[in-house]
C-alpha atoms as a PDB file:
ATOM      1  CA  UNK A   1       6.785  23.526  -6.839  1.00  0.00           C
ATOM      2  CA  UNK A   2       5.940  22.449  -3.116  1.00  0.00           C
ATOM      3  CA  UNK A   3       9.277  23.150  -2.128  1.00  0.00           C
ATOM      4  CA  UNK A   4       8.596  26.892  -3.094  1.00  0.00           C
ATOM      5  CA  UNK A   5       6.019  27.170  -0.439  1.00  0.00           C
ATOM      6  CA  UNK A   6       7.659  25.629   2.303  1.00  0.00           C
ATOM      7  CA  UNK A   7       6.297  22.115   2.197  1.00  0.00           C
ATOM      8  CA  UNK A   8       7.416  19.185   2.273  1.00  0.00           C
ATOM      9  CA  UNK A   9       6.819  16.956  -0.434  1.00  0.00           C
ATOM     10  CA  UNK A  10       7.985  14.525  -3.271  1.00  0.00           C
ATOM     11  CA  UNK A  11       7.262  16.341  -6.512  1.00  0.00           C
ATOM     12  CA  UNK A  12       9.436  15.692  -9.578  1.00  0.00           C
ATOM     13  CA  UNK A  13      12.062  19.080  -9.590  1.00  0.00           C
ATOM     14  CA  UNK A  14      12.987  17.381  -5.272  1.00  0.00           C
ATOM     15  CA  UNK A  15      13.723  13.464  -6.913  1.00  0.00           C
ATOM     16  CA  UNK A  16      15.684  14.685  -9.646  1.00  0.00           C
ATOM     17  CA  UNK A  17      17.864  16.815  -7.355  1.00  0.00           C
ATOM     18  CA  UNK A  18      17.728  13.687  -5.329  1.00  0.00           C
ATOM     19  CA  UNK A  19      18.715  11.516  -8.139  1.00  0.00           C
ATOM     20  CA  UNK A  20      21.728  13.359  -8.824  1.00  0.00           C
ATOM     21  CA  UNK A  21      23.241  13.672  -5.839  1.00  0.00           C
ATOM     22  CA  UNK A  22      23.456   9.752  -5.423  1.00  0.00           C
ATOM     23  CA  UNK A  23      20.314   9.137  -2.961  1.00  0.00           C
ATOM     24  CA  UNK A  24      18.149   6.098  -3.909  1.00  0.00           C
ATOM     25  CA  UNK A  25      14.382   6.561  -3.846  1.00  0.00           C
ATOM     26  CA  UNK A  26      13.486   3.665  -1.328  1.00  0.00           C
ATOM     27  CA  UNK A  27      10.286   1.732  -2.875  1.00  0.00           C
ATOM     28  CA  UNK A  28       7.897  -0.566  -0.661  1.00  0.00           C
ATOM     29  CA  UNK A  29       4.654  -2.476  -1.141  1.00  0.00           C
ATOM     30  CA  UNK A  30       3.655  -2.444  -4.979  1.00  0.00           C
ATOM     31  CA  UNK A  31       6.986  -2.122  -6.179  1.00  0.00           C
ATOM     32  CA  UNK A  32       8.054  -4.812  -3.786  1.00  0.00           C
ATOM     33  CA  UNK A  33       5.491  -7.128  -5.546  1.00  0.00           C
ATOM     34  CA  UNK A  34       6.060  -6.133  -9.177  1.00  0.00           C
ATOM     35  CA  UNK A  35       9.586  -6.314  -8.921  1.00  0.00           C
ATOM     36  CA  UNK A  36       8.953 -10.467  -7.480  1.00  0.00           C
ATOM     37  CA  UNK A  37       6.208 -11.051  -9.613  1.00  0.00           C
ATOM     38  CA  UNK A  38       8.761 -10.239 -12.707  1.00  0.00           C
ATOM     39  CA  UNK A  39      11.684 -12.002 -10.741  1.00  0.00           C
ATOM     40  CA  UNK A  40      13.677  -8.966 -10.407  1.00  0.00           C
ATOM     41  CA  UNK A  41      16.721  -8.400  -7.993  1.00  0.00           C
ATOM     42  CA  UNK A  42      15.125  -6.061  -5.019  1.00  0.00           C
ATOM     43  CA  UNK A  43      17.661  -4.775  -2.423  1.00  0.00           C
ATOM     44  CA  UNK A  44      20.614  -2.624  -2.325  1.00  0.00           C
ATOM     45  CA  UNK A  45      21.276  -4.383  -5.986  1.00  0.00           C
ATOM     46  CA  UNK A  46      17.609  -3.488  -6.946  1.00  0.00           C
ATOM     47  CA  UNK A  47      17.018  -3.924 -10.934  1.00  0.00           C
ATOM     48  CA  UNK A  48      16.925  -0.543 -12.558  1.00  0.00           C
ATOM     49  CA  UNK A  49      13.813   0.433 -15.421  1.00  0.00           C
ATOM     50  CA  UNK A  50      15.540  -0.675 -17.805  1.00  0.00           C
ATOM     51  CA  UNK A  51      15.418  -4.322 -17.092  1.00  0.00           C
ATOM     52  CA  UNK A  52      12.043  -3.752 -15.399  1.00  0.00           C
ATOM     53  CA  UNK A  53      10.622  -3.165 -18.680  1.00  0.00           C
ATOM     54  CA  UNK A  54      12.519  -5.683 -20.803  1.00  0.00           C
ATOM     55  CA  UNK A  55      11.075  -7.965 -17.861  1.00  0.00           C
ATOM     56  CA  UNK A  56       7.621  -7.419 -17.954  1.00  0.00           C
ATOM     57  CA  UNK A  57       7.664  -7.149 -21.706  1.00  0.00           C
ATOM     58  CA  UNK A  58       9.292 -10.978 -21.606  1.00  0.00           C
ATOM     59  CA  UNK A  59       6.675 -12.323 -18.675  1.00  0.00           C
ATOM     60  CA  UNK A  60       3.585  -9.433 -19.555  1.00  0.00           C
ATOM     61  CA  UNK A  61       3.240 -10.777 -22.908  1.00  0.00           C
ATOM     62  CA  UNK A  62       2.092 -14.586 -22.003  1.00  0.00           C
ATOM     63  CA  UNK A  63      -1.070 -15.406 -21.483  1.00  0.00           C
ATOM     64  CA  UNK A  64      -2.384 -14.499 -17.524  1.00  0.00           C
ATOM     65  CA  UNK A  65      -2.505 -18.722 -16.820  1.00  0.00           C
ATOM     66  CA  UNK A  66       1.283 -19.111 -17.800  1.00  0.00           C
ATOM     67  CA  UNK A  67       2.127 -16.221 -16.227  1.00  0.00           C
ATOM     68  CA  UNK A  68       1.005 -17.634 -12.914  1.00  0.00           C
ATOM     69  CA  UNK A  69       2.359 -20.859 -13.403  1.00  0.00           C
ATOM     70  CA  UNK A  70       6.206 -19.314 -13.879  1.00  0.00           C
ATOM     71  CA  UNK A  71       5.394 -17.126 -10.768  1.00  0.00           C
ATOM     72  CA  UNK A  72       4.510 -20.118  -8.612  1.00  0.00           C
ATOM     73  CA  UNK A  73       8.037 -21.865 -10.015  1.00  0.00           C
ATOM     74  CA  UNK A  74       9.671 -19.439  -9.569  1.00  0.00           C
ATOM     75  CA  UNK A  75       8.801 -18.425  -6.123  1.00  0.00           C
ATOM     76  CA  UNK A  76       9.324 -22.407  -5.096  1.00  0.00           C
ATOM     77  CA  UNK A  77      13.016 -22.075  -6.611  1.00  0.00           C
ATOM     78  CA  UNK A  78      13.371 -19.514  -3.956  1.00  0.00           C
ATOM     79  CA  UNK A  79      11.870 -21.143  -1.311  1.00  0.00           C
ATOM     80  CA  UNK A  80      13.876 -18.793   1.274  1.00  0.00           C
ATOM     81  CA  UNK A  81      12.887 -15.634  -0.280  1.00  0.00           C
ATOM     82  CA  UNK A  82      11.875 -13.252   2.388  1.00  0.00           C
ATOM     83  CA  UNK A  83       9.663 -11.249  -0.044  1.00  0.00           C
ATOM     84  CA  UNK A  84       5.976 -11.816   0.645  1.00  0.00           C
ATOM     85  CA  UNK A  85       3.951 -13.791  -2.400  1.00  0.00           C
ATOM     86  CA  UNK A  86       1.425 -11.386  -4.275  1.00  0.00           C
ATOM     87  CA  UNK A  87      -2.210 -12.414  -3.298  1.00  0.00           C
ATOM     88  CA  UNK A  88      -3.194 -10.542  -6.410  1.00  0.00           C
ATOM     89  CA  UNK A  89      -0.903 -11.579  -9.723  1.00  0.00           C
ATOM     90  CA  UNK A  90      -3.183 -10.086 -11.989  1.00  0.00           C
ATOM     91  CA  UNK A  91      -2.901  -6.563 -10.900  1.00  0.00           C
ATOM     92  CA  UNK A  92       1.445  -7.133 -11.260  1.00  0.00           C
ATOM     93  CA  UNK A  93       1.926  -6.156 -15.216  1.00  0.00           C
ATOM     94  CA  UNK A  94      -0.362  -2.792 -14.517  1.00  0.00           C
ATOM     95  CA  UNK A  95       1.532  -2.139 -11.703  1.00  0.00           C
ATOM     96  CA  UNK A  96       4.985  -2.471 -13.691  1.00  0.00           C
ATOM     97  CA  UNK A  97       3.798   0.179 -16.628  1.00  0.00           C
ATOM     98  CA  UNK A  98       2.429   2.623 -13.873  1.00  0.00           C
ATOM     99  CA  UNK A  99       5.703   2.241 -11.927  1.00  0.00           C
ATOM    100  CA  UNK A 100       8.447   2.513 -14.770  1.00  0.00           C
ATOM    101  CA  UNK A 101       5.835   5.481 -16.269  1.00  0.00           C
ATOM    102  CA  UNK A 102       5.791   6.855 -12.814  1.00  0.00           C
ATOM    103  CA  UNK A 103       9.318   6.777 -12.216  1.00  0.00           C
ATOM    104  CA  UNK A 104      10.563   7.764 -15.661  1.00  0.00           C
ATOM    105  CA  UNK A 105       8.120  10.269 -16.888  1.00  0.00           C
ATOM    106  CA  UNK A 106       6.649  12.008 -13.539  1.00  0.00           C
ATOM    107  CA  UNK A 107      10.057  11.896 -11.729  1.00  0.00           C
ATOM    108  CA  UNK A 108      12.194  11.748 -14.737  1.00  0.00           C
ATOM    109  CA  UNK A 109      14.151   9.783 -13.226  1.00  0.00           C
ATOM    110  CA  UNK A 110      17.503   7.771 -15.412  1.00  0.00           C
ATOM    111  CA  UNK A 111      15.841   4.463 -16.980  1.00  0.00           C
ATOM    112  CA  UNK A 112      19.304   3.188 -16.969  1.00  0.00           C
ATOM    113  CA  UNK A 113      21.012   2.745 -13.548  1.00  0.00           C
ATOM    114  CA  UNK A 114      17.846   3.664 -11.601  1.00  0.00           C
ATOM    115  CA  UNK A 115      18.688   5.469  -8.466  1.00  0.00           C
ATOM    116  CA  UNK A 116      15.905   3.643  -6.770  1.00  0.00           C
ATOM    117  CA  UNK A 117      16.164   0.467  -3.658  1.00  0.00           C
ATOM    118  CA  UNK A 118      12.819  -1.722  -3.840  1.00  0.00           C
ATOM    119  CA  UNK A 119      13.286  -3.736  -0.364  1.00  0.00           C
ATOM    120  CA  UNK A 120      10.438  -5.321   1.370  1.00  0.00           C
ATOM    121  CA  UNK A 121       9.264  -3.763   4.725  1.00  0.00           C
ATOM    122  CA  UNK A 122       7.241  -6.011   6.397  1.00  0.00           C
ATOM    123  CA  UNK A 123       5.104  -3.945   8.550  1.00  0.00           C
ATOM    124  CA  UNK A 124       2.602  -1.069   7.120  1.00  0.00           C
ATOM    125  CA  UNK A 125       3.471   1.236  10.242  1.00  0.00           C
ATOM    126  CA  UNK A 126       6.937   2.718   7.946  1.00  0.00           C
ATOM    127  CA  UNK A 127       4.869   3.296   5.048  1.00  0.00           C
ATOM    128  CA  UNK A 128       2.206   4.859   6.840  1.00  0.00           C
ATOM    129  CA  UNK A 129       5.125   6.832   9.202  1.00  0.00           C
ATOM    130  CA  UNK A 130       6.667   8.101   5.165  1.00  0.00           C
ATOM    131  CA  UNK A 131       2.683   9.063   4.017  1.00  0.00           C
ATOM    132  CA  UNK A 132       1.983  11.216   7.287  1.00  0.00           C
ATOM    133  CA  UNK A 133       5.757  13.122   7.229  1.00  0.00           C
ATOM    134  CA  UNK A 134       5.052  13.516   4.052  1.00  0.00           C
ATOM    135  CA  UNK A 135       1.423  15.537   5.133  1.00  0.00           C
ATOM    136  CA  UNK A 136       2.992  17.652   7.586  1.00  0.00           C
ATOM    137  CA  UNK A 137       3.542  21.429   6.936  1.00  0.00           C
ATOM    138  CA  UNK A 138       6.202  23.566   9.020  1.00  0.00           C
ATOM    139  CA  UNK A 139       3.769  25.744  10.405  1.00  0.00           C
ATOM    140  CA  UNK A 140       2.448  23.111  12.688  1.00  0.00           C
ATOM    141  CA  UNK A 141       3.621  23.919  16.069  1.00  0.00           C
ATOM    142  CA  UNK A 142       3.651  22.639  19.709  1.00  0.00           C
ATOM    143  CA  UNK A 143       2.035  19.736  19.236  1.00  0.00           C
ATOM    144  CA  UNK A 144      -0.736  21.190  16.755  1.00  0.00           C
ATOM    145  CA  UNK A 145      -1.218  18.350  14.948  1.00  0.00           C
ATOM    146  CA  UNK A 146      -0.782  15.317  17.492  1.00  0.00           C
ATOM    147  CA  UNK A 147      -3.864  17.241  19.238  1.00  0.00           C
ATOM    148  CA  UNK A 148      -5.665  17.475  16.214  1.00  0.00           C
ATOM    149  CA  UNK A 149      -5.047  13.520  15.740  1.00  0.00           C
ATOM    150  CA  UNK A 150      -6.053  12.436  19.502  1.00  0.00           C
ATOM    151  CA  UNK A 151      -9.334  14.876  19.150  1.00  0.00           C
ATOM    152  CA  UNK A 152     -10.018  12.401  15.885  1.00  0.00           C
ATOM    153  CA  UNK A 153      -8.868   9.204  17.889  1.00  0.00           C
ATOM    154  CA  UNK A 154     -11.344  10.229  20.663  1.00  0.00           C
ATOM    155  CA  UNK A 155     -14.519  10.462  18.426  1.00  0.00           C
ATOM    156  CA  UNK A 156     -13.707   7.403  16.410  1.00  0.00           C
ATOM    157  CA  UNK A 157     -13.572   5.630  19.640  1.00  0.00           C
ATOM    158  CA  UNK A 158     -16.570   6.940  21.122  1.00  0.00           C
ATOM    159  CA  UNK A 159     -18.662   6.517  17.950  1.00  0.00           C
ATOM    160  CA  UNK A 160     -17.576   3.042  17.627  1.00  0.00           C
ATOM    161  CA  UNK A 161     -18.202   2.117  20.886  1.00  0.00           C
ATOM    162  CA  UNK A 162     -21.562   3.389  20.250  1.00  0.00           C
ATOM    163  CA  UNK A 163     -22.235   1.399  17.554  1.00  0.00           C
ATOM    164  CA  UNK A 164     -20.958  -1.479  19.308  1.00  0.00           C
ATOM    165  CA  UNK A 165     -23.427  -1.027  22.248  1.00  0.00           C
ATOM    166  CA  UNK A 166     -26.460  -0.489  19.616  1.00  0.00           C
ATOM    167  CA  UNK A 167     -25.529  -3.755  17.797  1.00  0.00           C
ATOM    168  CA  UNK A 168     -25.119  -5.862  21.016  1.00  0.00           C
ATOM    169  CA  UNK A 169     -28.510  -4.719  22.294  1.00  0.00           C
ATOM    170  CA  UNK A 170     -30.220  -5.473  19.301  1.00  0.00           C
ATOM    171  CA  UNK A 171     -28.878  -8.867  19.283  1.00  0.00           C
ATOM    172  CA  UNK A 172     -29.722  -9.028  22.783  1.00  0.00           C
ATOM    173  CA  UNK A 173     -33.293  -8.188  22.336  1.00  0.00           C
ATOM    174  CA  UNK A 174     -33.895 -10.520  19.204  1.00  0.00           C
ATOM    175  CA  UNK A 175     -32.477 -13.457  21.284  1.00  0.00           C
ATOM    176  CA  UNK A 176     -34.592 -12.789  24.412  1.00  0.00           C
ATOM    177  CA  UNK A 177     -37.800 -12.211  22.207  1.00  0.00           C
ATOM    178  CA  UNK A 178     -36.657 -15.423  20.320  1.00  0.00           C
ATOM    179  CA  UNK A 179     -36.512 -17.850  23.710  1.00  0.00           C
ATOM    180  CA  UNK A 180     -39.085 -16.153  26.281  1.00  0.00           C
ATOM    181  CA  UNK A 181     -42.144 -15.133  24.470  1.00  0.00           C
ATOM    182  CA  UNK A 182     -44.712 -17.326  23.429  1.00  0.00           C
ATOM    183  CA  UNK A 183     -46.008 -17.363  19.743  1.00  0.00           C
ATOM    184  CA  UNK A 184     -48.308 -14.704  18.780  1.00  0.00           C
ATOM    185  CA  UNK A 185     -51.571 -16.697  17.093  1.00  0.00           C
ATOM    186  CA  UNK A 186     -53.454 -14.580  14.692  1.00  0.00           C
ATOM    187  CA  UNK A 187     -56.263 -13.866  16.770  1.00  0.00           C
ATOM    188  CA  UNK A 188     -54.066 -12.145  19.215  1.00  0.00           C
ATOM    189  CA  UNK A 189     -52.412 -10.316  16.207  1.00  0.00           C
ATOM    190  CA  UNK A 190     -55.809  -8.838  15.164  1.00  0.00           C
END
């Protein structure tokens, strides 16, 4: 158990202590597009496993062509939807059987009233902000780590700036060989 260790984590013994006490686990990104892909309620009023799975099972089980075509209905009928549209439909049914496996079995978490709040977030920086807390140990102090991260930034700048000034010249040089020499005959090859 992480927590044993003094890290911070999500492992399965911290979301079932979570689940009981009433806290939602808040869900973004694939869920977000499972959940619309299967026309489930996302929100504070988010659909729960157990209607995620009688869901998918329902739209999962026609063929991949049909399955697109209800999507596309469905997402006209709620022309005002602020959920983003999946750019990638066939990946959706996977997605469902990893999450409710996920959720269930690996966080043993209720399948019936799902502590759990699938809402769109529209920007990647909050996900990324949850992946990076999630990374940082307590022993990290004064600033440790936000050095450790500009020392990174600093050679991923300078390296790309490098490559940036080797591509340029090369294109530079092919284009000015290109217009200003004349063509090399095969005498003057030889």
């Amino acid at each position: 158990n992480c927590l044993e260790y003094g890290e911070l984590c999500f492992d399965s013994k911290s979301l079932t202590q979570l689940a009981t006490h009433e806290e939602k686990f808040v869900a973004t990104s694939a869920f977000v597009f499972a959940w619309d892909f299967l026309q489930l309620k996302i929100g504070t009023n988010t659909d729960d496993l157990a209607t995620l799975n009688k869901q998918a099972q329902k739209i999962c089980n026609l063929e991949f062509s049909q399955q697109v075509r209800n999507y596309r209905q469905y997402k006209r009928r709620r022309n005002g939807s602020s959920v983003r549209t999946t750019n990638k439909p066939y990946a959706q049914c996977f997605n469902a059987a990893y999450i409710y496996h996920l959720l269930s079995k690996g966080y043993s978490m209720p399948i019936l009233n799902t502590p759990i709040e699938v809402d769109d977030i529209k920007s990647w920086t909050l996900g990324m902000m949850l992946v990076e807390a999630n990374n940082l140990s307590k022993d990290t102090s004064n600033g440790e780590l936000y050095i450790k991260l500009l020392h990174s930034l600093d050679y991923f700048v300078a390296a790309s700036t490098l490559v940036l000034v080797l591509l340029t010249s090369l294109v530079w040089r092919r284009r000015r060989r290109k217009c200003c020499l004349p063509p090399v005959t095969k005498d003057q090859a030889l």
